[in-house]
Protein backbone atom coordinates (compact mmCIF):
# COMPACT_ATOMS: atom_id res chain seq x y z
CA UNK A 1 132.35 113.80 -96.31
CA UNK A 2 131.54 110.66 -96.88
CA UNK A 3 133.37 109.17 -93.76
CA UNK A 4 131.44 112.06 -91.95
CA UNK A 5 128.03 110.97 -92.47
CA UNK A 6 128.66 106.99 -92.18
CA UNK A 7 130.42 108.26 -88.12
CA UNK A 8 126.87 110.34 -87.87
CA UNK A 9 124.76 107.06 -88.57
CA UNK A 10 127.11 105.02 -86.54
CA UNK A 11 127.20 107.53 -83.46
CA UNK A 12 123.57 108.06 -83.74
CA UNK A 13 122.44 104.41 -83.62
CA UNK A 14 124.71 103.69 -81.07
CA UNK A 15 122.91 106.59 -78.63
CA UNK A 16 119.54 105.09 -79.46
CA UNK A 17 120.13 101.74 -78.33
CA UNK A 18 122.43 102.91 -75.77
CA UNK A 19 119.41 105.41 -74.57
CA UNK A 20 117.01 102.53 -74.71
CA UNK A 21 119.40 100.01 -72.44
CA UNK A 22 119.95 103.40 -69.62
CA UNK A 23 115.96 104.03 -69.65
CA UNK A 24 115.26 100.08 -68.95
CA UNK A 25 117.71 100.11 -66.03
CA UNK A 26 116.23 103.29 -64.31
CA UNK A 27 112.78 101.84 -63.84
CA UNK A 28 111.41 102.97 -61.13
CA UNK A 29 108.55 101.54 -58.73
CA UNK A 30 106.77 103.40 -57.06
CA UNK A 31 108.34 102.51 -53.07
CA UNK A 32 111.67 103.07 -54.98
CA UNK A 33 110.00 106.53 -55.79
CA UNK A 34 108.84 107.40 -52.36
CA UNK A 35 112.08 106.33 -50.72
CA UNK A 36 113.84 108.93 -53.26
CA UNK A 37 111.61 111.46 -52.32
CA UNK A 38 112.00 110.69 -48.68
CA UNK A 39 115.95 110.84 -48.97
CA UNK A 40 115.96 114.12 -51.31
CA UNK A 41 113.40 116.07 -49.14
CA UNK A 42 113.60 116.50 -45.34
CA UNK A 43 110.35 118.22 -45.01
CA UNK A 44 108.58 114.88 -46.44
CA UNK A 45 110.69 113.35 -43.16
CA UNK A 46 109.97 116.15 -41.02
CA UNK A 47 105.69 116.08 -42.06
CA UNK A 48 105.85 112.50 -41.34
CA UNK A 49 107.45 112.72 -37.81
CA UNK A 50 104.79 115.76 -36.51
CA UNK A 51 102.15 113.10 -37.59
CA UNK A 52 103.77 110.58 -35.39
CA UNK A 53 104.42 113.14 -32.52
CA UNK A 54 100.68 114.40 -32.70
CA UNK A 55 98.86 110.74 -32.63
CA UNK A 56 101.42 110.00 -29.41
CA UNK A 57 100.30 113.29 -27.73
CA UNK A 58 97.05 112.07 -28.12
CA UNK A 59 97.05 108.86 -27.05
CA UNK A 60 98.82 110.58 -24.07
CA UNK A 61 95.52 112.47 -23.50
CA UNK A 62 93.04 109.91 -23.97
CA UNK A 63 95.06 107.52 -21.46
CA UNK A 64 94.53 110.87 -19.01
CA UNK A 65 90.62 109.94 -18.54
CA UNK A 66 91.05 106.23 -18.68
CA UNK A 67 90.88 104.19 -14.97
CA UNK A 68 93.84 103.98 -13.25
CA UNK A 69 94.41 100.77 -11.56
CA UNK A 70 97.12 100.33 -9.13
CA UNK A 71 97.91 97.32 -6.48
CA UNK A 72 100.50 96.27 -4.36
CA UNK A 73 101.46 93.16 -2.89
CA UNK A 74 103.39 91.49 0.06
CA UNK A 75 104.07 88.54 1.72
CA UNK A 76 105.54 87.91 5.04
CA UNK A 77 106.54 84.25 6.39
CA UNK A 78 107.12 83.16 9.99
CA UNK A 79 108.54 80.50 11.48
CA UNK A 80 106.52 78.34 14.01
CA UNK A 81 108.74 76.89 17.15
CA UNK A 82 110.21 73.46 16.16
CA UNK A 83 108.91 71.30 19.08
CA UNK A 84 105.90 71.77 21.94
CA UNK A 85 103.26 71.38 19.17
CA UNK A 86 101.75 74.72 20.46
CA UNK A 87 99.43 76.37 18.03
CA UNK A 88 99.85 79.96 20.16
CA UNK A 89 100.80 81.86 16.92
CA UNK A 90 103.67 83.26 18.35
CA UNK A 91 107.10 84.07 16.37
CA UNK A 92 110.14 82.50 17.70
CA UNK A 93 111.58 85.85 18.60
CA UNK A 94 107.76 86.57 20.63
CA UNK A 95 108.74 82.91 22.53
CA UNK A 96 112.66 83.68 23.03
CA UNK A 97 111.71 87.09 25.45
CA UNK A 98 109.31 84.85 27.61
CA UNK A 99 111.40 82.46 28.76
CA UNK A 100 113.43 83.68 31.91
């Protein structure tokens, strides 16, 4: 009996401290909380995701009575005849059909 009780004490000391060291190493914070939650319940995921679709769709709508501002842009070059000096504008194709 004896032997009994002193394996009692021993075993029962030993899951105290042991207790004490597991409930040290399983602090939590409080991100490390939310991340847990986040992992173990889809809807949390799910909630969060309709909030993101519903502040796109309207930002979609409020962009709908903004301004619209469109523009385009070209830019053509030509070439003027290389020799004469005349200032006539015209394109050396325009110059190549009047000569005979």
């Amino acid at each position: 009996m004896r032997y009994i009780g002193l394996l009692l004490i021993i075993l029962l000391f030993l899951c105290l401290t042991l207790n004490e060291t597991w409930a040290a190493e399983e602090t939590i914070t409080w991100i490390g909380c939310v991340k847990e939650a986040k992992r173990q319940h889809p809807d949390l995921v799910s909630a969060a995701e309709k909030i993101n679709e519903a502040k796109a769709s309207k930002e979609i709508t409020r962009s709908a009575v903004l301004p619209q501002i469109t523009g385009a842009a070209s830019r053509t070059t030509t070439q003027q005849p290389s020799g004469g000096g005349t200032s006539s504008g015209m394109t050396s194709a325009s110059s190549a059909k009047r000569k005979p």
